[in-house]
Every structure is written in C-alpha cells, then in structure tokens.
PDB file of N, CA and C in Angstrom:
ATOM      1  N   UNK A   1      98.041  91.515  81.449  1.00  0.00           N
ATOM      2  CA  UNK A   1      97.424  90.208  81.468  1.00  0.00           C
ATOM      3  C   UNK A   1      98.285  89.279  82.308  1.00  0.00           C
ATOM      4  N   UNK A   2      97.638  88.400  82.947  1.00  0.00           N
ATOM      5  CA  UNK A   2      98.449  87.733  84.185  1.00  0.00           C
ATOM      6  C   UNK A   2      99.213  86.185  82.894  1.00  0.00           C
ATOM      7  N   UNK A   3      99.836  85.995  83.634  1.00  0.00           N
ATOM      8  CA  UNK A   3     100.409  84.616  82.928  1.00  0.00           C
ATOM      9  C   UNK A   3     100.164  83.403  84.121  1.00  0.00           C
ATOM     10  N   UNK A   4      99.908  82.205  83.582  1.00  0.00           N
ATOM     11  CA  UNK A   4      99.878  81.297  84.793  1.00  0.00           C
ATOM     12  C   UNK A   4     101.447  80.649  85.016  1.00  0.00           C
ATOM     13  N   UNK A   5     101.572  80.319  86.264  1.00  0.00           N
ATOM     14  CA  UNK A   5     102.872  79.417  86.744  1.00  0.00           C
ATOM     15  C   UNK A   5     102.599  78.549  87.256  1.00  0.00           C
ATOM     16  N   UNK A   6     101.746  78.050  87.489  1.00  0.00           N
ATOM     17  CA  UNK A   6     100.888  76.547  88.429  1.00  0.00           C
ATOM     18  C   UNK A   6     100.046  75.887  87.734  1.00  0.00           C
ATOM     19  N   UNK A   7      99.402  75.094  87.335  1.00  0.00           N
ATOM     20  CA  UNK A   7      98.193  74.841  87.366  1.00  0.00           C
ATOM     21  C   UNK A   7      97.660  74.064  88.724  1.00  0.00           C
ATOM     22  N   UNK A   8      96.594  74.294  89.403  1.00  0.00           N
ATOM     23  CA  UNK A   8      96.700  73.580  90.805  1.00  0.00           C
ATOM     24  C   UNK A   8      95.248  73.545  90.265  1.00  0.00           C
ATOM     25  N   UNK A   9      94.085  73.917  90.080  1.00  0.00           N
ATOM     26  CA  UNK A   9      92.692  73.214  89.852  1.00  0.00           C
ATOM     27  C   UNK A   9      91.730  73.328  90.250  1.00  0.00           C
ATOM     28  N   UNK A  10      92.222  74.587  91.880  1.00  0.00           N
ATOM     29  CA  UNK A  10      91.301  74.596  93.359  1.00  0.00           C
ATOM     30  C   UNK A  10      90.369  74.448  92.942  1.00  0.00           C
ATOM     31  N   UNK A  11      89.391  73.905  93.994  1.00  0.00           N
ATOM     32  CA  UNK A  11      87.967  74.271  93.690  1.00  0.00           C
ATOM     33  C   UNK A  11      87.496  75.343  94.705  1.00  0.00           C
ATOM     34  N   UNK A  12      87.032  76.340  94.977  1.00  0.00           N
ATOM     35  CA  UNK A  12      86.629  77.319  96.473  1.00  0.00           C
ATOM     36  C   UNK A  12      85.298  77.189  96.700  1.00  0.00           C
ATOM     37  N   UNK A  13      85.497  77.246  97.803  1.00  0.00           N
ATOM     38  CA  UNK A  13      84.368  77.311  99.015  1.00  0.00           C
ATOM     39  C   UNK A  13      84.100  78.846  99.176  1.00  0.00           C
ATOM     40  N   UNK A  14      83.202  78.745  99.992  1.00  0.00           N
ATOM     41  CA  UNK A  14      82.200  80.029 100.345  1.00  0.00           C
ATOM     42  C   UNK A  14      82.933  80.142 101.724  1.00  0.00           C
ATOM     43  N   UNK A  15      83.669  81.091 102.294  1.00  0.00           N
ATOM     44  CA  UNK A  15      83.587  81.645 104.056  1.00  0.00           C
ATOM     45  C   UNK A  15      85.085  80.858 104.178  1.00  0.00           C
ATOM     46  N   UNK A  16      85.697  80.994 102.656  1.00  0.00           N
ATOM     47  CA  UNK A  16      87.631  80.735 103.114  1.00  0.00           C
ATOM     48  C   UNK A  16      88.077  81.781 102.182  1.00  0.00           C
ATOM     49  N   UNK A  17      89.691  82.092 102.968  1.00  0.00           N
ATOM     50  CA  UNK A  17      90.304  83.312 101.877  1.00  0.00           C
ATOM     51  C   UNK A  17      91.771  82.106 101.639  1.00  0.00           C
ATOM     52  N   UNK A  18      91.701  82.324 100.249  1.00  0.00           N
ATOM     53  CA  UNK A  18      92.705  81.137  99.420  1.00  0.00           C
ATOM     54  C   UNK A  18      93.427  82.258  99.279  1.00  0.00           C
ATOM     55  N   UNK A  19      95.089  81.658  99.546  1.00  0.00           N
ATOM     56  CA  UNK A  19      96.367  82.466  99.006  1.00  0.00           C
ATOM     57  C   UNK A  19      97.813  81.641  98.999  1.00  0.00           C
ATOM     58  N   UNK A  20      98.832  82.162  98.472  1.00  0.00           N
ATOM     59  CA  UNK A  20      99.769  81.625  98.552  1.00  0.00           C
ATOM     60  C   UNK A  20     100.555  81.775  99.493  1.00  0.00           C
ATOM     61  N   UNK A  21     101.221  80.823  99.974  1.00  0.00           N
ATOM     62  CA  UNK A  21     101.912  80.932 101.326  1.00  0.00           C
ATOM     63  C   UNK A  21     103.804  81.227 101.140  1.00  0.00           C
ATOM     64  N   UNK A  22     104.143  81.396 102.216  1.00  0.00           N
ATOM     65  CA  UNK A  22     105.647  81.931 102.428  1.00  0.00           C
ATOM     66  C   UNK A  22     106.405  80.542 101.271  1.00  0.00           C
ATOM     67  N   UNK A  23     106.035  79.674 101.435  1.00  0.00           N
ATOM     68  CA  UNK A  23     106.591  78.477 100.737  1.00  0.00           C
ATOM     69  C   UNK A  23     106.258  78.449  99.437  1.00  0.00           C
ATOM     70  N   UNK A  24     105.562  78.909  98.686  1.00  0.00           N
ATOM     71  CA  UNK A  24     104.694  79.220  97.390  1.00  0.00           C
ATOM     72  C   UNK A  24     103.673  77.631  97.056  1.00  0.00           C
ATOM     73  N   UNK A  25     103.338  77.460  98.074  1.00  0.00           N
ATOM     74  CA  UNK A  25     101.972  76.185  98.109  1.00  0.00           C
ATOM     75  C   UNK A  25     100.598  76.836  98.454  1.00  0.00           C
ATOM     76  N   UNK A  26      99.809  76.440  97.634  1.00  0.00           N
ATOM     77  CA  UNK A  26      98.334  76.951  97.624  1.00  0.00           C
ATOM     78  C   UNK A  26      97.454  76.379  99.138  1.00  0.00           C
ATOM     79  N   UNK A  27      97.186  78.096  99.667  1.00  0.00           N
ATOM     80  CA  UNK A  27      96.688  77.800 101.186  1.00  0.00           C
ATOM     81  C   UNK A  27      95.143  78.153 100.955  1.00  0.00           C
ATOM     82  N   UNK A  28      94.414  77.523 102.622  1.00  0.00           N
ATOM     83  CA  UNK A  28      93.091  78.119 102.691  1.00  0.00           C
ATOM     84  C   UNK A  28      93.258  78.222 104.013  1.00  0.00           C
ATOM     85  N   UNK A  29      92.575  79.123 104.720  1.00  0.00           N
ATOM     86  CA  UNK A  29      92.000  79.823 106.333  1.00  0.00           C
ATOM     87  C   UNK A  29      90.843  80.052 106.010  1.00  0.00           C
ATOM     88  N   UNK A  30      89.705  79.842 107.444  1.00  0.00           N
ATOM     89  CA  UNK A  30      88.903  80.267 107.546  1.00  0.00           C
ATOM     90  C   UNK A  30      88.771  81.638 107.887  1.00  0.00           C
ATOM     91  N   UNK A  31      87.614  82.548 107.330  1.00  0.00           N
ATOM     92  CA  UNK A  31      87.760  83.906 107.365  1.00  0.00           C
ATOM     93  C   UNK A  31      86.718  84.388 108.803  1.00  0.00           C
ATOM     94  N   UNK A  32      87.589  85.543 109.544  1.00  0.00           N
ATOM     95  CA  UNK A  32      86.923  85.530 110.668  1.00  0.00           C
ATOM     96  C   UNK A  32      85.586  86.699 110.122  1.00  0.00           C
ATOM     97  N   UNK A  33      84.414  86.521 110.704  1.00  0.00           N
ATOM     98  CA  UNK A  33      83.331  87.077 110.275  1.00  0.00           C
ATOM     99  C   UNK A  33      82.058  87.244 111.584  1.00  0.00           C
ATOM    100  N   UNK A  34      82.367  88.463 111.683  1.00  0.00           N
ATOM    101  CA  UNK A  34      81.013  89.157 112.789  1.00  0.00           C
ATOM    102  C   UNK A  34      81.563  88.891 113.768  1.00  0.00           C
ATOM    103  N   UNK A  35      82.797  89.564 114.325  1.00  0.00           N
ATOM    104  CA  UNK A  35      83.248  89.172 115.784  1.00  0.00           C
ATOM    105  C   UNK A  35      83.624  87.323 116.387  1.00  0.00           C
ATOM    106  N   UNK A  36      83.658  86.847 115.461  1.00  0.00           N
ATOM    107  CA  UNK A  36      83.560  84.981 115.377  1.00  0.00           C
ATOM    108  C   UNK A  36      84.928  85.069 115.533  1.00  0.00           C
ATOM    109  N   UNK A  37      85.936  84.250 116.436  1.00  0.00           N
ATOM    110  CA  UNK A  37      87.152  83.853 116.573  1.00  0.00           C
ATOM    111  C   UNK A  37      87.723  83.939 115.223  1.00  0.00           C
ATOM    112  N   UNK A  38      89.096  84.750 115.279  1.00  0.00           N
ATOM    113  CA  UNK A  38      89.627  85.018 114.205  1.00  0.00           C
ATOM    114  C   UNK A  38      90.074  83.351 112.711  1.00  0.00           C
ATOM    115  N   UNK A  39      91.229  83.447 112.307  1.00  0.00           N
ATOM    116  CA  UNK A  39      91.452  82.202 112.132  1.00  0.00           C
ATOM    117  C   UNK A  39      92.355  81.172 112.769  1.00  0.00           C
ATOM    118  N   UNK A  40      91.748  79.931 112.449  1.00  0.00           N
ATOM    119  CA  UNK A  40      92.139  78.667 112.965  1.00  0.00           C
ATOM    120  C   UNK A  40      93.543  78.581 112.222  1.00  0.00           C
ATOM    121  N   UNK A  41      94.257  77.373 111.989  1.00  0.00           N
ATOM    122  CA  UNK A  41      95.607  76.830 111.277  1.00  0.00           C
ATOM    123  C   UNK A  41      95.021  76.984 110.020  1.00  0.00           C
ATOM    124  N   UNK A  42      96.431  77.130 108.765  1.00  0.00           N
ATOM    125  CA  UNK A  42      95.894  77.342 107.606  1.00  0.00           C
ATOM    126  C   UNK A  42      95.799  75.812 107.084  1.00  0.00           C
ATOM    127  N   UNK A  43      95.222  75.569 106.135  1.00  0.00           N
ATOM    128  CA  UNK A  43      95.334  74.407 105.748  1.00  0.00           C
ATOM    129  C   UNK A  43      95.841  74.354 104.118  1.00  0.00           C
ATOM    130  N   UNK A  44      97.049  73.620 104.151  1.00  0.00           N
ATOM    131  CA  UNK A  44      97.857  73.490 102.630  1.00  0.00           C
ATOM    132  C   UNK A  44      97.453  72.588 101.674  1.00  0.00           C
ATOM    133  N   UNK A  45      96.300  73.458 100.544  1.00  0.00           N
ATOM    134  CA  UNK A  45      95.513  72.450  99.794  1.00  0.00           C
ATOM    135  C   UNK A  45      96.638  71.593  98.582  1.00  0.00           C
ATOM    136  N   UNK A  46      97.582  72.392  97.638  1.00  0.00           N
ATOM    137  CA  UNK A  46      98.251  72.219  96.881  1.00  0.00           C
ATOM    138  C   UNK A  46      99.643  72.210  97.064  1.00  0.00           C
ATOM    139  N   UNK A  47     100.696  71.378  97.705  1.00  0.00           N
ATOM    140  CA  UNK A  47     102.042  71.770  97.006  1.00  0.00           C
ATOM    141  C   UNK A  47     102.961  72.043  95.931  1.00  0.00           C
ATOM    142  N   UNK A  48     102.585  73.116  95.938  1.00  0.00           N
ATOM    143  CA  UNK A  48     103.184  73.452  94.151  1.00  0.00           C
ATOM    144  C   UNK A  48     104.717  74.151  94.228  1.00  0.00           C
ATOM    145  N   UNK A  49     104.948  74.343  95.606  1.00  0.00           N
ATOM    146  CA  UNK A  49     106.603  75.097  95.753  1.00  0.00           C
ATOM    147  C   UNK A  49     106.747  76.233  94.725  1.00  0.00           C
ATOM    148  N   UNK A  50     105.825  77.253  94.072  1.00  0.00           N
ATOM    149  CA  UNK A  50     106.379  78.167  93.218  1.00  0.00           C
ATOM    150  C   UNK A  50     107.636  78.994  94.038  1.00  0.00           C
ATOM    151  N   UNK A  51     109.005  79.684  93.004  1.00  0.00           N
ATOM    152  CA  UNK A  51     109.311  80.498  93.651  1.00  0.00           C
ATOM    153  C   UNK A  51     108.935  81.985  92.834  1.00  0.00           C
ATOM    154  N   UNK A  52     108.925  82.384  94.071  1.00  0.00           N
ATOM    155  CA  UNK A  52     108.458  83.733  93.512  1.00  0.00           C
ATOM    156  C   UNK A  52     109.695  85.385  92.933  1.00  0.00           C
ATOM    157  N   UNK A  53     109.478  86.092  91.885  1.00  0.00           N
ATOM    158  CA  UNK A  53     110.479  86.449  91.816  1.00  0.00           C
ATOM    159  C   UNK A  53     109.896  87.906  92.192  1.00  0.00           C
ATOM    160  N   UNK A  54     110.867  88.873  92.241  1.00  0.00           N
ATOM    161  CA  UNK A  54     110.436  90.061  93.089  1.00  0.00           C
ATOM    162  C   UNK A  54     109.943  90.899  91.951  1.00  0.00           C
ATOM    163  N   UNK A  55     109.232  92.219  92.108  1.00  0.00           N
ATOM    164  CA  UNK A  55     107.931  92.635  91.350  1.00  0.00           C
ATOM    165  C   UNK A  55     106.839  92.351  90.610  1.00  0.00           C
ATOM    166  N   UNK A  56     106.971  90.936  90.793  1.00  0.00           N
ATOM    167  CA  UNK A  56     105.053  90.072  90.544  1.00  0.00           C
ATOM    168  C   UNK A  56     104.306  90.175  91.464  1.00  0.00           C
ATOM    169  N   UNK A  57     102.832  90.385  91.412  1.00  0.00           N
ATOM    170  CA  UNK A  57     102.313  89.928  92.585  1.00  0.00           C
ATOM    171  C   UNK A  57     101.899  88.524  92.017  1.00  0.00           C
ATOM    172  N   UNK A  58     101.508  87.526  92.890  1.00  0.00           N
ATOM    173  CA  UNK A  58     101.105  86.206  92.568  1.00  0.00           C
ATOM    174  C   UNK A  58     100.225  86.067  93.273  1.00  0.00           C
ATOM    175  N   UNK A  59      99.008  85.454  92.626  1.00  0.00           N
ATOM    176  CA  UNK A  59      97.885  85.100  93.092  1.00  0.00           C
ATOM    177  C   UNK A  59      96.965  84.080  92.372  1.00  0.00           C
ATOM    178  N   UNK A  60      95.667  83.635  93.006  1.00  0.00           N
ATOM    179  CA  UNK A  60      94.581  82.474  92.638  1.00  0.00           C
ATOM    180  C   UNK A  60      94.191  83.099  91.945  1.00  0.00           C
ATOM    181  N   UNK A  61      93.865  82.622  90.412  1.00  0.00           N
ATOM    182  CA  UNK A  61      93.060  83.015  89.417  1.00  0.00           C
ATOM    183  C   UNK A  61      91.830  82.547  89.287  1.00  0.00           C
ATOM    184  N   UNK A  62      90.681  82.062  88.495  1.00  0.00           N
ATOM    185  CA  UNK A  62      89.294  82.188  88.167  1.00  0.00           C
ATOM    186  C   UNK A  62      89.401  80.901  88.661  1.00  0.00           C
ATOM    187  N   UNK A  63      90.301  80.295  87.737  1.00  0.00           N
ATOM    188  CA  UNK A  63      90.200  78.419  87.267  1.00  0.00           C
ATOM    189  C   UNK A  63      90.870  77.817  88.362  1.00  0.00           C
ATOM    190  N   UNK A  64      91.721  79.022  89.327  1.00  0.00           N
ATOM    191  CA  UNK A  64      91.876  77.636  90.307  1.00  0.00           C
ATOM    192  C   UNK A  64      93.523  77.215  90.570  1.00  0.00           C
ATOM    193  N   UNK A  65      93.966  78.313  89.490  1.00  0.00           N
ATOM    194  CA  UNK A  65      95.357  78.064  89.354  1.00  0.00           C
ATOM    195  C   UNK A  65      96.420  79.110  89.715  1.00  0.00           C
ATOM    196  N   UNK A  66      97.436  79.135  89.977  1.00  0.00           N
ATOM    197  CA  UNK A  66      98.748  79.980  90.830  1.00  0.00           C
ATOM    198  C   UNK A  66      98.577  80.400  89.030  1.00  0.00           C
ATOM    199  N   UNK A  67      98.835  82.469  89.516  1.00  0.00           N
ATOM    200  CA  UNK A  67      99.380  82.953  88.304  1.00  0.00           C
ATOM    201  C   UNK A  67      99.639  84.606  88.803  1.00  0.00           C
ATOM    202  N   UNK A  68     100.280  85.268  88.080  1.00  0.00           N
ATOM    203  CA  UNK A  68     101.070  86.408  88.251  1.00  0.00           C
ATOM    204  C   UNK A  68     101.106  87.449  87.439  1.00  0.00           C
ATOM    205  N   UNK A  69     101.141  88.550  88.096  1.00  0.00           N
ATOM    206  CA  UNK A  69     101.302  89.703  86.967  1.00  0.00           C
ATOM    207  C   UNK A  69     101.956  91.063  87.238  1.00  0.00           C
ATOM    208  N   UNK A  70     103.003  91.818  86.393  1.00  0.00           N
ATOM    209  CA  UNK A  70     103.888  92.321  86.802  1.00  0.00           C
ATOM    210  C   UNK A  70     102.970  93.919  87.770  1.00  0.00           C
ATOM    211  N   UNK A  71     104.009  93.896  89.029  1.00  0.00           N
ATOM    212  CA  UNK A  71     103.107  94.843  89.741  1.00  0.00           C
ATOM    213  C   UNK A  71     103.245  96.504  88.906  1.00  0.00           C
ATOM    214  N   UNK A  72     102.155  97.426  89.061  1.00  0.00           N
ATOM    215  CA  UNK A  72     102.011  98.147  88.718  1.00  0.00           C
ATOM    216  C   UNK A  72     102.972  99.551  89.778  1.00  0.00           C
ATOM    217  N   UNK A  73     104.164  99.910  89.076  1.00  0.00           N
ATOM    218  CA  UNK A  73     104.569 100.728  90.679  1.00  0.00           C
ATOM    219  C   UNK A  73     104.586 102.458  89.844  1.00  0.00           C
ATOM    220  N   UNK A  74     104.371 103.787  90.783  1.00  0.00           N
ATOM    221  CA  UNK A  74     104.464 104.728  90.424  1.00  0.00           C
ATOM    222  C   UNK A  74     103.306 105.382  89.847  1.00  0.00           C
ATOM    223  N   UNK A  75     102.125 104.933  89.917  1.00  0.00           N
ATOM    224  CA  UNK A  75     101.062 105.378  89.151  1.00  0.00           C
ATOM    225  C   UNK A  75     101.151 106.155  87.835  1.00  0.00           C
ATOM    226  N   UNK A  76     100.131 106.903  87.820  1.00  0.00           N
ATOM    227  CA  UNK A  76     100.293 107.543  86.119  1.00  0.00           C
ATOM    228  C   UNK A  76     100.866 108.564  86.024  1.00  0.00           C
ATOM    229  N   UNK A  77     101.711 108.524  84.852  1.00  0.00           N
ATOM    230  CA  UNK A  77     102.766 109.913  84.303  1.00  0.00           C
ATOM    231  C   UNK A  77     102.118 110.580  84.121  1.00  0.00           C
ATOM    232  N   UNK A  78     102.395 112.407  84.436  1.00  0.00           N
ATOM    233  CA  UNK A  78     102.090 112.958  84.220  1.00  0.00           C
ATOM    234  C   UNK A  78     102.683 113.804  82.494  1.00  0.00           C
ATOM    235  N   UNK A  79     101.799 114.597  82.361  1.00  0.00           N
ATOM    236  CA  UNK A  79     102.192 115.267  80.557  1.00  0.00           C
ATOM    237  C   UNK A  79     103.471 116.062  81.206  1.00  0.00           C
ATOM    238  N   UNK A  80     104.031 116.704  79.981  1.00  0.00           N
ATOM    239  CA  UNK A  80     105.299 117.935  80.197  1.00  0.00           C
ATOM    240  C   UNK A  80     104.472 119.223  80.615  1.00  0.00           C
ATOM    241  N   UNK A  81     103.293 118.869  80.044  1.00  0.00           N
ATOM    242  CA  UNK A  81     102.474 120.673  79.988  1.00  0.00           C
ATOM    243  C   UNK A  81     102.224 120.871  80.912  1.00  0.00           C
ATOM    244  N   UNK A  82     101.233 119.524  82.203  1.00  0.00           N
ATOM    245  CA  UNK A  82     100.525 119.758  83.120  1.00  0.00           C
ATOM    246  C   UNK A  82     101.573 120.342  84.154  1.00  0.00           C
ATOM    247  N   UNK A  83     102.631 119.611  84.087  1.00  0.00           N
ATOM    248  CA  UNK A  83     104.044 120.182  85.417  1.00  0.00           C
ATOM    249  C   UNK A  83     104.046 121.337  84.702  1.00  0.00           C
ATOM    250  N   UNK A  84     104.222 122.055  83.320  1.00  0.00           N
ATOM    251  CA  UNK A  84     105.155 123.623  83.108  1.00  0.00           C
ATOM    252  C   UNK A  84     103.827 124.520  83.641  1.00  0.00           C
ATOM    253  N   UNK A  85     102.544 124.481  83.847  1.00  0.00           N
ATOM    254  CA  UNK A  85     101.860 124.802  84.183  1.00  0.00           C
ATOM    255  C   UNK A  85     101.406 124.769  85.246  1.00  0.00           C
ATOM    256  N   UNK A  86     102.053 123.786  86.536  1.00  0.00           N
ATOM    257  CA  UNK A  86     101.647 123.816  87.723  1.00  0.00           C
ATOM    258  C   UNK A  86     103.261 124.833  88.118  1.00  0.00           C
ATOM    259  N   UNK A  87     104.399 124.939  87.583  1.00  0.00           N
ATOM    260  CA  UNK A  87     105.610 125.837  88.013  1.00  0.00           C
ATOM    261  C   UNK A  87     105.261 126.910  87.771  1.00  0.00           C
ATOM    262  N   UNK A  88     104.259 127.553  86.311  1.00  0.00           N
ATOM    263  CA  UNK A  88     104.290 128.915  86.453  1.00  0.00           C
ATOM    264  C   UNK A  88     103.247 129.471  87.329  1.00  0.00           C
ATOM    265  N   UNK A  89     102.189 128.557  87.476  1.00  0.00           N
ATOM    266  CA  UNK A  89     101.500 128.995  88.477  1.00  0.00           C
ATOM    267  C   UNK A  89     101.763 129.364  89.921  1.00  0.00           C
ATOM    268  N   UNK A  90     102.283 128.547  90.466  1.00  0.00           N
ATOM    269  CA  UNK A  90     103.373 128.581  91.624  1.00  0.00           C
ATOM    270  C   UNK A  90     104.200 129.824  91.880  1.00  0.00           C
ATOM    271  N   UNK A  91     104.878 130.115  90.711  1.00  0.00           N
ATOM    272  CA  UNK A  91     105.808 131.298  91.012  1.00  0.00           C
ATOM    273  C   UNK A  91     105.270 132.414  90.832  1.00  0.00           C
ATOM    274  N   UNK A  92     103.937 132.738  90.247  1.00  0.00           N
ATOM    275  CA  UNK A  92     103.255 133.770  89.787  1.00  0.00           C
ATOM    276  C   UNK A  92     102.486 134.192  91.284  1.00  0.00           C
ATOM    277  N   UNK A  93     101.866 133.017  92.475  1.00  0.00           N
ATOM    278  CA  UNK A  93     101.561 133.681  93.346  1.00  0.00           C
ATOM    279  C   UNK A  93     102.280 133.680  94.644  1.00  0.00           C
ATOM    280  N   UNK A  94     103.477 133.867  94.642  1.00  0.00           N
ATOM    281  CA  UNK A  94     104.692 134.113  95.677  1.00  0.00           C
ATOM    282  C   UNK A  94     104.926 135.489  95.772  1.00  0.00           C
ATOM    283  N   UNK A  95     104.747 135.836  96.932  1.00  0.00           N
ATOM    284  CA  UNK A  95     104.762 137.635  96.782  1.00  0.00           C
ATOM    285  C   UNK A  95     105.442 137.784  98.379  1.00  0.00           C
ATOM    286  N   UNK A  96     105.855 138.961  98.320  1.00  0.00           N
ATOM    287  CA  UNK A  96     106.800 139.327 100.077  1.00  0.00           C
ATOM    288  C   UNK A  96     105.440 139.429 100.457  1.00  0.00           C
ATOM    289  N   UNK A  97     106.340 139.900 101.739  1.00  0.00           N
ATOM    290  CA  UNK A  97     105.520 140.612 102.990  1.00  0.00           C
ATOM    291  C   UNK A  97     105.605 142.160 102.800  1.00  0.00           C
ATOM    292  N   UNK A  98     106.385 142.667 102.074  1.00  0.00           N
ATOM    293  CA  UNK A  98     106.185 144.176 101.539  1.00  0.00           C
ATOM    294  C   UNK A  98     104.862 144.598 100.526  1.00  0.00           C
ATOM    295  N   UNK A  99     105.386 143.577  99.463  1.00  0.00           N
ATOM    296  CA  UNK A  99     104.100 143.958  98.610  1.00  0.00           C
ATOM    297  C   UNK A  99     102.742 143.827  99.007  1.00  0.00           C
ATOM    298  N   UNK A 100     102.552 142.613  99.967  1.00  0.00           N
ATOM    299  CA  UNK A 100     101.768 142.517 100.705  1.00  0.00           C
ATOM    300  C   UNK A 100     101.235 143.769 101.117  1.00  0.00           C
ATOM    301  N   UNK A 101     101.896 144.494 102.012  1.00  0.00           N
ATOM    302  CA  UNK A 101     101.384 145.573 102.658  1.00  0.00           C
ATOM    303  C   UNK A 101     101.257 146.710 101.972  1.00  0.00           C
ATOM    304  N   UNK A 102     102.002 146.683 100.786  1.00  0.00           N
ATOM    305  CA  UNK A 102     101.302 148.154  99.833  1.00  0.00           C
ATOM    306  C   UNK A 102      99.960 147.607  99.357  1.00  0.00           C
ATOM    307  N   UNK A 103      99.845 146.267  98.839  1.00  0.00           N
ATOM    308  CA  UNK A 103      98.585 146.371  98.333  1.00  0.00           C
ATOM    309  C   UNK A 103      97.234 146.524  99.062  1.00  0.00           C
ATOM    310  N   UNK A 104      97.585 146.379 100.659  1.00  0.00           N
ATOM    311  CA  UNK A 104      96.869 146.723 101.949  1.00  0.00           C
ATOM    312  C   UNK A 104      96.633 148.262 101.930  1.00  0.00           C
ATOM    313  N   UNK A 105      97.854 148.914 101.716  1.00  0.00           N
ATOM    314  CA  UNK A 105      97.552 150.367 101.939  1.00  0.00           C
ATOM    315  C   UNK A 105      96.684 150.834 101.145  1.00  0.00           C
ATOM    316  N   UNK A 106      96.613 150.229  99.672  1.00  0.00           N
ATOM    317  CA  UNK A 106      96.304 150.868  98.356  1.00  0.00           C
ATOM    318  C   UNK A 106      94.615 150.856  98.681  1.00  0.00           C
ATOM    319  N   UNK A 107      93.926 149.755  99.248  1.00  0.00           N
ATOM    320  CA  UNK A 107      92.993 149.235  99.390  1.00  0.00           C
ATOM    321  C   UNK A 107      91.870 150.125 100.072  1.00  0.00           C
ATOM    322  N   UNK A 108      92.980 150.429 101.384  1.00  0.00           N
ATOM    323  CA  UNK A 108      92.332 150.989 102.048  1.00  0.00           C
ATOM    324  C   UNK A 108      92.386 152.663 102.021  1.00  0.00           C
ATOM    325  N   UNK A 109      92.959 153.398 100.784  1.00  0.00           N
ATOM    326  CA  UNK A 109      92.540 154.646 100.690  1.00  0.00           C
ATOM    327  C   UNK A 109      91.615 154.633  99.369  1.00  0.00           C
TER     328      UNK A 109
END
C-alpha cells in the first residue's frame, strides 16, 4: 500500500503525462501523440521539493497527491522442492558422447 508524502491536490487534464521531477516538484508535459511534435517545456504545477529516498518509487496518486511505495525488486521466490527438482532433472539427462554412441549401435541392430 503506497503511503502519501505530499499532499499537492492536482487536478489532470486529458493529453498531459504528470510526474515528478529531478527536484521532487509536481510536473506536467504535453504528450506527443500520432507523429505531432514531441514535447514542449515541462510546466511546474506544484512546488513541493520532496526528497526522495532510494528504493521507493514515487508517484501521482488518484487524489492528486505525491506518494510512494516500496519498490518491488527480485520477483517471486521460488519453493526448496521446485529447485531440488529442476537439479535432479538436469543431472539425470547429461550423458557422454560414448554412451551416446552405444545407444546408437544398440538401435540400429
């Protein structure tokens, strides 16, 4: 669940992408759409100066306000079983280049 650190209030428009900027003040750009000149200057709706601390991401929430939530890193653990079962599988089909070729010979008489 995100926690808020701002309250700023935005209100959004239709055909802008709202984000926080290098300074932690609430920005808007126009979004480039159908080959239309990319974007213009951003424009700094809120100075709110958050600082940001490292493994949050921070972002605009529903209401309008700067808020954050701890980033998700490493995806999902795996069980003990699923790894002891991907090792024995593994070593069970590792075979030379000898056995290889007897089971070639065997085949073919």
């Amino acid at each position: 669940m995100a926690e808020k650190v701002y309250k700023a209030g935005v209100k959004r428009e239709s055909g802008y992408l709202y984000y926080i900027d290098k300074k932690g003040n609430v920005a808007r750009v126009k979004m480039a759409r159908g080959g239309k000149a990319a974007r213009g200057k951003p424009e700094v709706l809120v100075k709110s100066g958050v600082s940001r601390v490292s493994g949050y991401l921070y972002f605009i929430d529903k209401g309008g306000d700067v808020a954050r939530v701890k980033m998700a890193r490493g995806g999902r653990k795996k069980s003990k079983k699923a790894a002891a079962k991907k090792t024995t599988k593994k070593a069970a089909k590792k075979t030379t280049k000898k056995a290889a070729k007897k089971t070639k010979k065997k085949a073919r008489r």
